[in-house]
Protein backbone atom coordinates (compact mmCIF):
# COMPACT_ATOMS: atom_id res chain seq x y z
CA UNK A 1 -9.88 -27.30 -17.03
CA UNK A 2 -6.57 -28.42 -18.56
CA UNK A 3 -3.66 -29.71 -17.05
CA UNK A 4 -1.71 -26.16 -17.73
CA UNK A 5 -4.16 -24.10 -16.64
CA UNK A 6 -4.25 -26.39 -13.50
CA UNK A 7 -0.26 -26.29 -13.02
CA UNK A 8 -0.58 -22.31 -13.20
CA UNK A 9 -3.37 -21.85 -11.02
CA UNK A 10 -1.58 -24.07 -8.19
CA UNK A 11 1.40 -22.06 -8.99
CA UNK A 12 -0.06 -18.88 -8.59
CA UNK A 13 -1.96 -20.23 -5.38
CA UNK A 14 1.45 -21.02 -4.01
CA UNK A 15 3.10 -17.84 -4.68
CA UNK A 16 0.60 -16.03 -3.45
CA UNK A 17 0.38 -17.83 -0.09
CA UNK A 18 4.30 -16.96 0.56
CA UNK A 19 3.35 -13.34 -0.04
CA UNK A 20 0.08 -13.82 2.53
CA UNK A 21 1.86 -15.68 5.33
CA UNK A 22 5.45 -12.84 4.99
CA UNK A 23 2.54 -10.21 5.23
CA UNK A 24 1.19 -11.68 7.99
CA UNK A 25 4.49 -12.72 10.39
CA UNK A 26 6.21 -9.52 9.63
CA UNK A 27 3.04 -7.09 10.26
CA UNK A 28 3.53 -9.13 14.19
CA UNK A 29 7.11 -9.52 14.22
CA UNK A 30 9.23 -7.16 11.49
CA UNK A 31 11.59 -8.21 9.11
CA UNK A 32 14.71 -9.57 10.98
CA UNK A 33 12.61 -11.91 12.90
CA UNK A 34 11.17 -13.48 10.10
CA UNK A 35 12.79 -16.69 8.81
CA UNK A 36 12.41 -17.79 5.68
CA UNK A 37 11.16 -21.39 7.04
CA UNK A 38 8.83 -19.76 9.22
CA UNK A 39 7.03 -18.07 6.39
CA UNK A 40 7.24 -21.39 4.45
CA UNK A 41 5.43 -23.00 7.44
CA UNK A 42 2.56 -20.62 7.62
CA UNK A 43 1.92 -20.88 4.15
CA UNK A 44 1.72 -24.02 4.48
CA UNK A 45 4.85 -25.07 1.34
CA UNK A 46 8.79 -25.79 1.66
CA UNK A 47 11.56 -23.35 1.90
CA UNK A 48 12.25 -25.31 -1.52
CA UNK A 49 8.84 -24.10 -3.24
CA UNK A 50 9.74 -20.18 -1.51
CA UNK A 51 12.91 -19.69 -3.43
CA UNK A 52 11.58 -21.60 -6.93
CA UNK A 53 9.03 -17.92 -7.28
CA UNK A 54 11.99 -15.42 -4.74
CA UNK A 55 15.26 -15.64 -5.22
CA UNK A 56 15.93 -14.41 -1.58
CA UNK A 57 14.32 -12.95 1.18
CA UNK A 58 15.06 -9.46 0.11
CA UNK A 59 13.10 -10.17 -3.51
CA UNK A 60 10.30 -11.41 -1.61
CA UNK A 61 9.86 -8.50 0.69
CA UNK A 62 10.01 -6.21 -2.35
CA UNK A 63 7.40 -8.34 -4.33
CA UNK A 64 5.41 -8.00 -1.80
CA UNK A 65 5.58 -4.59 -1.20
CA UNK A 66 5.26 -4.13 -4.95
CA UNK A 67 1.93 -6.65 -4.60
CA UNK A 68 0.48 -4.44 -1.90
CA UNK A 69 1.20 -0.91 -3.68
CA UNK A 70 -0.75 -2.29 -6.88
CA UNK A 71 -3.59 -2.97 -4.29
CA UNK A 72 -3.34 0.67 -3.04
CA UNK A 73 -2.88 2.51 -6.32
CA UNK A 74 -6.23 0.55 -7.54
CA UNK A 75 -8.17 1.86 -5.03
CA UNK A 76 -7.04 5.24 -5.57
CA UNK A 77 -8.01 4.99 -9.49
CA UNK A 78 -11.15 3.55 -8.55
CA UNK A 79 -11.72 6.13 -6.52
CA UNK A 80 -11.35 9.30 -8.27
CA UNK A 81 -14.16 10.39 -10.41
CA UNK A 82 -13.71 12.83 -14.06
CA UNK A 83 -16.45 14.89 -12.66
CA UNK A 84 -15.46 15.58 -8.76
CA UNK A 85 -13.46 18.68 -7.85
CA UNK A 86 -9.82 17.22 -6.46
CA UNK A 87 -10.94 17.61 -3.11
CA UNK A 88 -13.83 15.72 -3.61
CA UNK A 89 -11.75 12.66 -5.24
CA UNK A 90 -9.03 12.92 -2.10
CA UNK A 91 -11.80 12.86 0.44
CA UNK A 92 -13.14 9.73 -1.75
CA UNK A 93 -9.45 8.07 -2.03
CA UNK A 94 -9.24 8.29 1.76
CA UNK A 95 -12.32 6.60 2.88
CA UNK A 96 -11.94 3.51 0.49
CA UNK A 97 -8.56 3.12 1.86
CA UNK A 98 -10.00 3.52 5.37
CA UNK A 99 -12.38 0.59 4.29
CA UNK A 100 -9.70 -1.06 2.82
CA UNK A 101 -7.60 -1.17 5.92
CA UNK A 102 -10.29 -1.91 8.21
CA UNK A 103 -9.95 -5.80 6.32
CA UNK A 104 -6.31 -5.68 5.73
CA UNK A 105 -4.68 -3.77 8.93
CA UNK A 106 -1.44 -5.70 7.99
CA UNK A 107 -0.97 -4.00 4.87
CA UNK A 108 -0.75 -0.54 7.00
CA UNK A 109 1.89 -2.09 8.95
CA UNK A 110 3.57 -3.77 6.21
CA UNK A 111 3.74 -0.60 4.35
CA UNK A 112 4.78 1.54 7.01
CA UNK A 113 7.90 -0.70 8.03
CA UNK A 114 9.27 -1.20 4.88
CA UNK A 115 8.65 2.31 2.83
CA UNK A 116 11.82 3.64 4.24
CA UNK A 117 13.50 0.44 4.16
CA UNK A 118 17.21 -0.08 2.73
CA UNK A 119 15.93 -3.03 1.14
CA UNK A 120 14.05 -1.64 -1.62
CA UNK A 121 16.24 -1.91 -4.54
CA UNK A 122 16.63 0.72 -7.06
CA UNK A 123 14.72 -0.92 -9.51
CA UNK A 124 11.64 -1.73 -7.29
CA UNK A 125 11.81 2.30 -6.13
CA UNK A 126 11.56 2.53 -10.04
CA UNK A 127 8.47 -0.05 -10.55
CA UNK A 128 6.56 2.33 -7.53
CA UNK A 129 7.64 5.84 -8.78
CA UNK A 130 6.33 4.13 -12.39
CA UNK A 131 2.89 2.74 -11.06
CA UNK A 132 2.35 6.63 -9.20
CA UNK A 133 3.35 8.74 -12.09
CA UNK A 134 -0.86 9.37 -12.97
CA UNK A 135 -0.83 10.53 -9.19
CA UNK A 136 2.61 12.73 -9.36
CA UNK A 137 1.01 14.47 -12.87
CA UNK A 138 -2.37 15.37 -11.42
CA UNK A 139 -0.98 16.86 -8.26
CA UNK A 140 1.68 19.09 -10.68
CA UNK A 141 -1.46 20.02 -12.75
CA UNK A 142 -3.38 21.07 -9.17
CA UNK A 143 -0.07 22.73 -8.42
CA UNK A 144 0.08 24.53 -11.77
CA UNK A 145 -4.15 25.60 -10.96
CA UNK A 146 -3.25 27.22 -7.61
CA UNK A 147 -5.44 24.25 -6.25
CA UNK A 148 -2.70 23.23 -4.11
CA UNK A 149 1.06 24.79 -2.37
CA UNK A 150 3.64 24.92 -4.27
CA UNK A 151 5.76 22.41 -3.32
CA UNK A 152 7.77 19.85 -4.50
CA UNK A 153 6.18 16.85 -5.59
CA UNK A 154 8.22 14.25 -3.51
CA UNK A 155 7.60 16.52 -0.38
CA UNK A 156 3.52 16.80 -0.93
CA UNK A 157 3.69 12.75 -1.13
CA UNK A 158 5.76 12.76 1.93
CA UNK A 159 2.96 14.90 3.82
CA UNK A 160 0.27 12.76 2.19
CA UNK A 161 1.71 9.48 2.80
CA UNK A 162 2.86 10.85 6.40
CA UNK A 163 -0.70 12.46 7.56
CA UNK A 164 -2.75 9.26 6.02
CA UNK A 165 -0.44 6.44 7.75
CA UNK A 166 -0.88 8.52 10.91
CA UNK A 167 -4.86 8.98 10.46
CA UNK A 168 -5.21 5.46 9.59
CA UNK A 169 -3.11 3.79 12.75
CA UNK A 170 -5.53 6.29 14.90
CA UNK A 171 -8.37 5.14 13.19
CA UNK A 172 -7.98 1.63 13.19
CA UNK A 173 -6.98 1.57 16.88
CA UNK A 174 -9.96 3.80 17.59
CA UNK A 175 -12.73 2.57 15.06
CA UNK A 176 -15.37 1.47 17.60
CA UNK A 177 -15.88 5.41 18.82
CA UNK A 178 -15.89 6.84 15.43
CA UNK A 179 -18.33 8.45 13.69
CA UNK A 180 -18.34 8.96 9.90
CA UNK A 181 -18.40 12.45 10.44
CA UNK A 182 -15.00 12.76 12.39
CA UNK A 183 -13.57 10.13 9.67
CA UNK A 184 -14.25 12.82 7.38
CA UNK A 185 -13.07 15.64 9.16
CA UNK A 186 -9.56 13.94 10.05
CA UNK A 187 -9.03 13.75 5.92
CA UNK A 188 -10.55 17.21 5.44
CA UNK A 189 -7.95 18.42 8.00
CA UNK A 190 -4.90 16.85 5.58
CA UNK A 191 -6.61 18.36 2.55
CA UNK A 192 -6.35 21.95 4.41
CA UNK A 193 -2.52 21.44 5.05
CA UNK A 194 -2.32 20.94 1.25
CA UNK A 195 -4.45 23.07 -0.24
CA UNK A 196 -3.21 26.61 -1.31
């Protein structure tokens, strides 16, 4: 391996274990009670080595949220199939985030804190309205087919994003008396309060 690939791999390491360890302490203690050297300590750097890849605390909360959304908007690509009805691909795109957050719970909390957040910066909203704009155009299209109410696009995310946050939290804090079955049914249910 050569010395520059080495210097960017440690790099990247290190940048990546500042997002890990703010993930982890705010998910337990929110934002405000989250120092910067505190974060440095879990991961296991300097404060120094922090604000070399962040320029503040506010920039690292947003990469991070950015970082996380990537995560989620992968699954949900990865998850829809050319040759399943919509309903079919939803019902898909909610159990493989299910699974998802079964290994990364944090990420639900994460998410959930810091959606509404003042912190996001206009040009962060922007990078997040950008990497969703596949998801915004195929629920207008479902719109336009009668597949789904006729709503406004920001409020059918809001009743998504709203319904699947809520299903999840149950979920996770009830996962040992689950079946797959009532899994299921809880994201057929939010599929019936969109569906026209």
């Amino acid at each position: 391996m050569s010395i520059t690939k080495e210097i960017k791999e440690e790099s990247q390491d290190k940048r990546t274990a500042a997002l890990e360890a703010t993930l982890k302490l705010i998910a337990t203690q929110g934002f405000h009670a989250t120092p910067m050297s505190q974060i440095a300590q879990q991961a296991n750097i300097s404060v120094g080595t922090i604000y070399h890849y962040f320029d503040s605390k506010e920039e690292l909360l947003n990469e991070l949220y950015v970082h996380i959304k990537i995560g989620i908007n992968n699954i949900v690509k990865a998850s829809i199939s050319q040759n399943a009805t919509m309903k079919e691909n939803f019902l898909s795109i909610g159990n493989n985030l299910y699974q998802h957050y079964l290994e990364k719970p944090n990420e639900l909390l994460f998410v959930e804190q810091y959606s509404n957040s003042p912190l996001i910066t206009a040009a962060y909203h922007e990078k997040i309205c950008h990497l969703f704009e596949p998801q915004h155009k195929s629920l207008e299209k479902a719109i336009q087919d009668g597949i789904i109410k006729n709503l406004p696009i920001e409020m059918i995310m809001a009743l998504i994003h709203g319904a699947m946050h809520s299903l999840m939290k149950f979920y996770l804090s009830h996962k040992e008396h689950l079946s797959e079955d009532i899994i299921n049914k809880g994201f057929e249910a939010i599929w019936d309060m969109l569906k026209k």
